[in-house]
C-alpha atoms as a PDB file:
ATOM      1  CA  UNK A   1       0.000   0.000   0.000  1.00  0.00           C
ATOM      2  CA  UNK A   2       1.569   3.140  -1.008  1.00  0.00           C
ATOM      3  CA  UNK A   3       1.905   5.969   1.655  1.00  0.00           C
ATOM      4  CA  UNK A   4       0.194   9.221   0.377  1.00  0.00           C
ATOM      5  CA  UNK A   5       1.200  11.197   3.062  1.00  0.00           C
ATOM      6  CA  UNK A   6       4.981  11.149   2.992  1.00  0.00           C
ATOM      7  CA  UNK A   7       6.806  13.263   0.897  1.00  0.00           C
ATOM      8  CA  UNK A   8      10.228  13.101   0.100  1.00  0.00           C
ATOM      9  CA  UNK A   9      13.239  13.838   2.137  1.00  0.00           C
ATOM     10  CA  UNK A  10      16.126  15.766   1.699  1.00  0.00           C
ATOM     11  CA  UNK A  11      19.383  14.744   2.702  1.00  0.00           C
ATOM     12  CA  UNK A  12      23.041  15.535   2.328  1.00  0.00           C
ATOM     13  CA  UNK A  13      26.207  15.019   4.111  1.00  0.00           C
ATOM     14  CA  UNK A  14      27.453  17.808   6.226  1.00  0.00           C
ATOM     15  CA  UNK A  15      29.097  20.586   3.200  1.00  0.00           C
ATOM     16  CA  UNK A  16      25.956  20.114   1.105  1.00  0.00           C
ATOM     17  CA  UNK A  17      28.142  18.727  -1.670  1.00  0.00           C
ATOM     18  CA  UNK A  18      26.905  15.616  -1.924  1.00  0.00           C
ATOM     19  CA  UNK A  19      22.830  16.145  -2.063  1.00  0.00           C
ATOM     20  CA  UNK A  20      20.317  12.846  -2.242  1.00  0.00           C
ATOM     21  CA  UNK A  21      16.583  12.639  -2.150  1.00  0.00           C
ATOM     22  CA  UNK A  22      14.881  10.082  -0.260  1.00  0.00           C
ATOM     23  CA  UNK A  23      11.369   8.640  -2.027  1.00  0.00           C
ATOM     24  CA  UNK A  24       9.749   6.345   0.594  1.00  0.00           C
ATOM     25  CA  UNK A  25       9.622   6.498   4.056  1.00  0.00           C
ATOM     26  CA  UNK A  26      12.559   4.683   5.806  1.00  0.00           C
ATOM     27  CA  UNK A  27      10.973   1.342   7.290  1.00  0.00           C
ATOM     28  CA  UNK A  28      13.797   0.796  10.046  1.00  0.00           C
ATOM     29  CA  UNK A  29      16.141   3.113  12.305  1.00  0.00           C
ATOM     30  CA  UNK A  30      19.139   1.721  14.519  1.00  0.00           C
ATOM     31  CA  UNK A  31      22.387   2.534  16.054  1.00  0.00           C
ATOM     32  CA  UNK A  32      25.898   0.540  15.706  1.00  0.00           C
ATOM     33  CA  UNK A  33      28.530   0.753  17.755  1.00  0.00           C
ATOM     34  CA  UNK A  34      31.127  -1.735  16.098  1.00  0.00           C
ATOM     35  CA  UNK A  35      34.074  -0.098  15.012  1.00  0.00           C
ATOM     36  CA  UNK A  36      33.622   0.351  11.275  1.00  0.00           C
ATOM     37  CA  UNK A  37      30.870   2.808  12.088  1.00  0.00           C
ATOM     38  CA  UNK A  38      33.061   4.430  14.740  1.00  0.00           C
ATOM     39  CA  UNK A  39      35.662   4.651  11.970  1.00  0.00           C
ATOM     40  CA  UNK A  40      33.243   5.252   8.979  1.00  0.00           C
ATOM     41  CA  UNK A  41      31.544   8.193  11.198  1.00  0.00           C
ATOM     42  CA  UNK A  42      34.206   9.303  13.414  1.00  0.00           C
ATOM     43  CA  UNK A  43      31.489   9.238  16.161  1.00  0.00           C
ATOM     44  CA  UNK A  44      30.988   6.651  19.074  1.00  0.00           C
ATOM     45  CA  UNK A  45      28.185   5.552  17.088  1.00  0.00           C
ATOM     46  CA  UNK A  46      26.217   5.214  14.183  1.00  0.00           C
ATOM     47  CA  UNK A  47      22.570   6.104  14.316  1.00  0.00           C
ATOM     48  CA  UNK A  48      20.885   5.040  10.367  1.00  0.00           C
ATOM     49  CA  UNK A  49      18.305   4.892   8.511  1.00  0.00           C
ATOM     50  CA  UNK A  50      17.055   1.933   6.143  1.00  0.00           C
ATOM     51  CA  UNK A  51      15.022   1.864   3.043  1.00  0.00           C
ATOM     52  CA  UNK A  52      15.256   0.065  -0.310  1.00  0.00           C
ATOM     53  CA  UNK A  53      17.840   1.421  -2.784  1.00  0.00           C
ATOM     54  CA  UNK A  54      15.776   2.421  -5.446  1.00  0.00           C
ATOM     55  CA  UNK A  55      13.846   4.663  -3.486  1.00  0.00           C
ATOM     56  CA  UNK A  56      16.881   6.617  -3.174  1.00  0.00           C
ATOM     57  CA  UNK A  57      18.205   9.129  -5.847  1.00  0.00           C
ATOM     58  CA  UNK A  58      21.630  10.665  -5.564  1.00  0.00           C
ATOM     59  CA  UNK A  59      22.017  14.056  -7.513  1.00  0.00           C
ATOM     60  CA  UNK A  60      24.111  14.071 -10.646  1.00  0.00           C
ATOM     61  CA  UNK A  61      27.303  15.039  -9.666  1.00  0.00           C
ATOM     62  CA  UNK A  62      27.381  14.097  -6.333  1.00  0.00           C
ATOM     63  CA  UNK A  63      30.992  13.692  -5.085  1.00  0.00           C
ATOM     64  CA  UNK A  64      30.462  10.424  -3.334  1.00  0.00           C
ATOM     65  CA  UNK A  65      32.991   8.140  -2.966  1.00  0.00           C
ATOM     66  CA  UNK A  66      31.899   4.437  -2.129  1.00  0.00           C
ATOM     67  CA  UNK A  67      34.127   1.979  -0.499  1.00  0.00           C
ATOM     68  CA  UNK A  68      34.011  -1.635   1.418  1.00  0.00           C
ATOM     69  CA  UNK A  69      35.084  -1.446   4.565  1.00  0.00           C
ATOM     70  CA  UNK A  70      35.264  -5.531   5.517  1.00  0.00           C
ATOM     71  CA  UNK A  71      33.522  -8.124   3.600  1.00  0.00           C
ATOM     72  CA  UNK A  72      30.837  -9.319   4.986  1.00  0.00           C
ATOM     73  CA  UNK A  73      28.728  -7.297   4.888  1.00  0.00           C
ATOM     74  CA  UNK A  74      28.435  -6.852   1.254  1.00  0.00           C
ATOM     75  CA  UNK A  75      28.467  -2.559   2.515  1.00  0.00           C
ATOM     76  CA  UNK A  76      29.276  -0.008   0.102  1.00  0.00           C
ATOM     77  CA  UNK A  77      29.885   3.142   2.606  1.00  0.00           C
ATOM     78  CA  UNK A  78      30.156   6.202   0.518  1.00  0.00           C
ATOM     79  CA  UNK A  79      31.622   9.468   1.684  1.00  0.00           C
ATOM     80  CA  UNK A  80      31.691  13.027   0.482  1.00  0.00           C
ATOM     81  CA  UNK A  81      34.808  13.743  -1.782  1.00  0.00           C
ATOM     82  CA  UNK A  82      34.455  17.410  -0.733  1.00  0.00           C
ATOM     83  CA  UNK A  83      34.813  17.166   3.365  1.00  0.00           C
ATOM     84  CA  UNK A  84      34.424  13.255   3.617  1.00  0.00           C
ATOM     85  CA  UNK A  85      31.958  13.032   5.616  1.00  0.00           C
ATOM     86  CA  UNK A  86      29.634  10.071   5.607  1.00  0.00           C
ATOM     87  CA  UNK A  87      27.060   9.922   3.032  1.00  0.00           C
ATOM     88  CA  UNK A  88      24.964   7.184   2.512  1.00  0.00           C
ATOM     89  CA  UNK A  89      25.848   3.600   2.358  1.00  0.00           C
ATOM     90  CA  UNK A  90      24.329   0.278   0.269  1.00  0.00           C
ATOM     91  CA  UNK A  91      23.836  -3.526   0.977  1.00  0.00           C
ATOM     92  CA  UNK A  92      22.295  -6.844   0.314  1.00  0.00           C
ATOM     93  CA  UNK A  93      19.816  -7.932   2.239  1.00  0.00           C
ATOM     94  CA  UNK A  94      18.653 -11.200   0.024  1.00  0.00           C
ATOM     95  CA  UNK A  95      17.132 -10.119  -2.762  1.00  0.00           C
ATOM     96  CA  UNK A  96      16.530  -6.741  -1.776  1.00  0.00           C
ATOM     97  CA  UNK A  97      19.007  -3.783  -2.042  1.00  0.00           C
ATOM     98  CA  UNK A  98      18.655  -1.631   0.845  1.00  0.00           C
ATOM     99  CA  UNK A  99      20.027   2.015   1.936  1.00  0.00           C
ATOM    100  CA  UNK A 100      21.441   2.792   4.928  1.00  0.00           C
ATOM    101  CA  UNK A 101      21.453   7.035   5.799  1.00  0.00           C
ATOM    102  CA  UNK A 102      22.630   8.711   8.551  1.00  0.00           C
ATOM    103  CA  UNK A 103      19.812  10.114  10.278  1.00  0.00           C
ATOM    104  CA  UNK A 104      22.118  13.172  10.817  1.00  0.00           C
ATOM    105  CA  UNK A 105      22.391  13.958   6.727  1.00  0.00           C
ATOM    106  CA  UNK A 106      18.466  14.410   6.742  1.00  0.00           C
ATOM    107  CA  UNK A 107      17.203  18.464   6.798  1.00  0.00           C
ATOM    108  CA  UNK A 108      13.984  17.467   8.678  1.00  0.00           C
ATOM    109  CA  UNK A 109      14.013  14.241  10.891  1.00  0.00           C
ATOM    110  CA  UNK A 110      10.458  15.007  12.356  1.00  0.00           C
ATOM    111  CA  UNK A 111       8.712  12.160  10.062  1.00  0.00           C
ATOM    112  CA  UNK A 112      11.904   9.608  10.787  1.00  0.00           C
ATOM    113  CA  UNK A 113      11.227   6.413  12.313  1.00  0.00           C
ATOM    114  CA  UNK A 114      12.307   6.395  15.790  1.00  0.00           C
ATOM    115  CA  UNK A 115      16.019   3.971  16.689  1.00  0.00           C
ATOM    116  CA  UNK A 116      14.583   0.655  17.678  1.00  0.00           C
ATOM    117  CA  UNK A 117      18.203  -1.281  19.272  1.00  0.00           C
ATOM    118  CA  UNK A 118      21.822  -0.772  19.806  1.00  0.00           C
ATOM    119  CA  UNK A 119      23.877  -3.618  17.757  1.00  0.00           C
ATOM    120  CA  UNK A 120      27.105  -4.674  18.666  1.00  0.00           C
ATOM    121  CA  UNK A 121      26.689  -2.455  22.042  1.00  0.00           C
ATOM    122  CA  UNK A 122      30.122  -4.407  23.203  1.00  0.00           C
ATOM    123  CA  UNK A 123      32.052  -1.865  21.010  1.00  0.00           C
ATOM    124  CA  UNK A 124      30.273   1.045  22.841  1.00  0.00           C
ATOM    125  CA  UNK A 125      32.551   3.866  23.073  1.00  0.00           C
ATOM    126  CA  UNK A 126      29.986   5.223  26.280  1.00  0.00           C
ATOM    127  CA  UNK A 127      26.619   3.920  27.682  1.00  0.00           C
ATOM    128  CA  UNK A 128      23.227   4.323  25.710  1.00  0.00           C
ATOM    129  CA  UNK A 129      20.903   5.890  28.325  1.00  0.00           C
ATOM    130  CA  UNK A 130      17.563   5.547  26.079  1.00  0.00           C
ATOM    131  CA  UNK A 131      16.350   2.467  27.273  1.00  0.00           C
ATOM    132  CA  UNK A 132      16.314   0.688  23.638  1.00  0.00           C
ATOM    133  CA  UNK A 133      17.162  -3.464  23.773  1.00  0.00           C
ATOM    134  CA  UNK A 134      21.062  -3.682  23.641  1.00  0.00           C
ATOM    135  CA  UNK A 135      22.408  -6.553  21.321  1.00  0.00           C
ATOM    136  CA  UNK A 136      26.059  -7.755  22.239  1.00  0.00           C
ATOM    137  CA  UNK A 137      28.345  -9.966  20.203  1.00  0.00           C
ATOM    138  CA  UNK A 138      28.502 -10.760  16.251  1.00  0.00           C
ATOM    139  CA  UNK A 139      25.628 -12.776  16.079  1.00  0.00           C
ATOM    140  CA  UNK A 140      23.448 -11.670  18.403  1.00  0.00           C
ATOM    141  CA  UNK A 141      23.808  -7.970  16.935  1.00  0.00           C
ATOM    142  CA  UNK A 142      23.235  -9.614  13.369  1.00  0.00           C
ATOM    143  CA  UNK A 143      20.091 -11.497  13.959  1.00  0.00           C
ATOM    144  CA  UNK A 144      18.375  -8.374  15.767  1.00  0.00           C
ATOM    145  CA  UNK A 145      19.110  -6.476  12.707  1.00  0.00           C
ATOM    146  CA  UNK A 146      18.067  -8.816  10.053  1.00  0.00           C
ATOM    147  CA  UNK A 147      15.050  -9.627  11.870  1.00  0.00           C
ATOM    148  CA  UNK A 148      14.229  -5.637  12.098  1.00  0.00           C
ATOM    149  CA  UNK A 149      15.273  -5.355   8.233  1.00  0.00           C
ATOM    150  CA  UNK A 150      12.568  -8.380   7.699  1.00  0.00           C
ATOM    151  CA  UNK A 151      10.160  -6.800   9.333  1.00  0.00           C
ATOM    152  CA  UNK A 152      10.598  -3.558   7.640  1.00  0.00           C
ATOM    153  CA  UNK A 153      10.710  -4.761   4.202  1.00  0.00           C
ATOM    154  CA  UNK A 154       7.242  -7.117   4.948  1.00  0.00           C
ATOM    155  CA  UNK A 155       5.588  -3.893   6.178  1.00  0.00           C
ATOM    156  CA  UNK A 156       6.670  -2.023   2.680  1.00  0.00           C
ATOM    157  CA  UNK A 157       6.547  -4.773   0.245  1.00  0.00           C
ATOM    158  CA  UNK A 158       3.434  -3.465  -1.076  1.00  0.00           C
ATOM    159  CA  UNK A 159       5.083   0.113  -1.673  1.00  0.00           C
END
């Protein structure tokens, strides 16, 4: 079922340089603390944003710059070639190709989907004081998330 209410969402990293719109409202929302995100972000932390790839759209001339950090996960991380900052980033998730966005990169994050767990909170630089479920450990921090990205992609299947 399509949403008629959303509308689409600006986004950019932090110079502006690299500009994206967002189609479709993102279905999931968590935060990572393993150390490719601390690297990736330069933060403690990475707080995202998922939706399906195609509902993304990069503006021509964007300067992003995508890279793979570790394989697995099949993550493209893409950075701004201006001030390389974080961007957005793209995976596999079965069949579906899903988008990962810093909730920081969004102008509005009003209509966002609120951060439902911390994954790989083992890695935490400090303490999460917001009361979310806290997923320790490779596995355990992978299952929580795939079962959140399954979730999210039954609710919008019918997009």
């Amino acid at each position: 079922m399509a949403d008629s209410q959303f509308r689409p969402l600006a986004a950019s990293c932090s110079c502006g340089a690299s500009r994206f719109r967002v189609n479709a409202r993102p279905f999931a929302r968590f935060i990572c603390h393993c150390t490719i995100c601390q690297a990736y972000t330069g933060k403690p932390y990475s707080d995202v944003t998922v939706l399906r790839a195609r509902d993304v759209e990069v503006e021509a001339g964007a300067p992003v710059a995508y890279r793979k950090h570790r394989l697995p996960p099949n993550i493209e991380r893409g950075t701004c070639a201006s001030c390389g900052t974080p961007v957005l980033e793209f995976g596999l998730a079965g069949a579906a190709k899903l988008a990962f966005v810093p909730t920081a990169n969004y102008a509005d994050t009003t209509t966002l989907p609120p951060a439902s767990l911390h994954m790989f909170y083992h890695r935490r630089v400090s303490d999460a004081q917001d009361g979310l479920p806290r997923y320790s450990g490779y596995l355990r921090s992978q299952l929580a998330v795939v079962g959140l990205l399954l979730r999210g992609l039954f609710r919008c299947r019918d997009r």
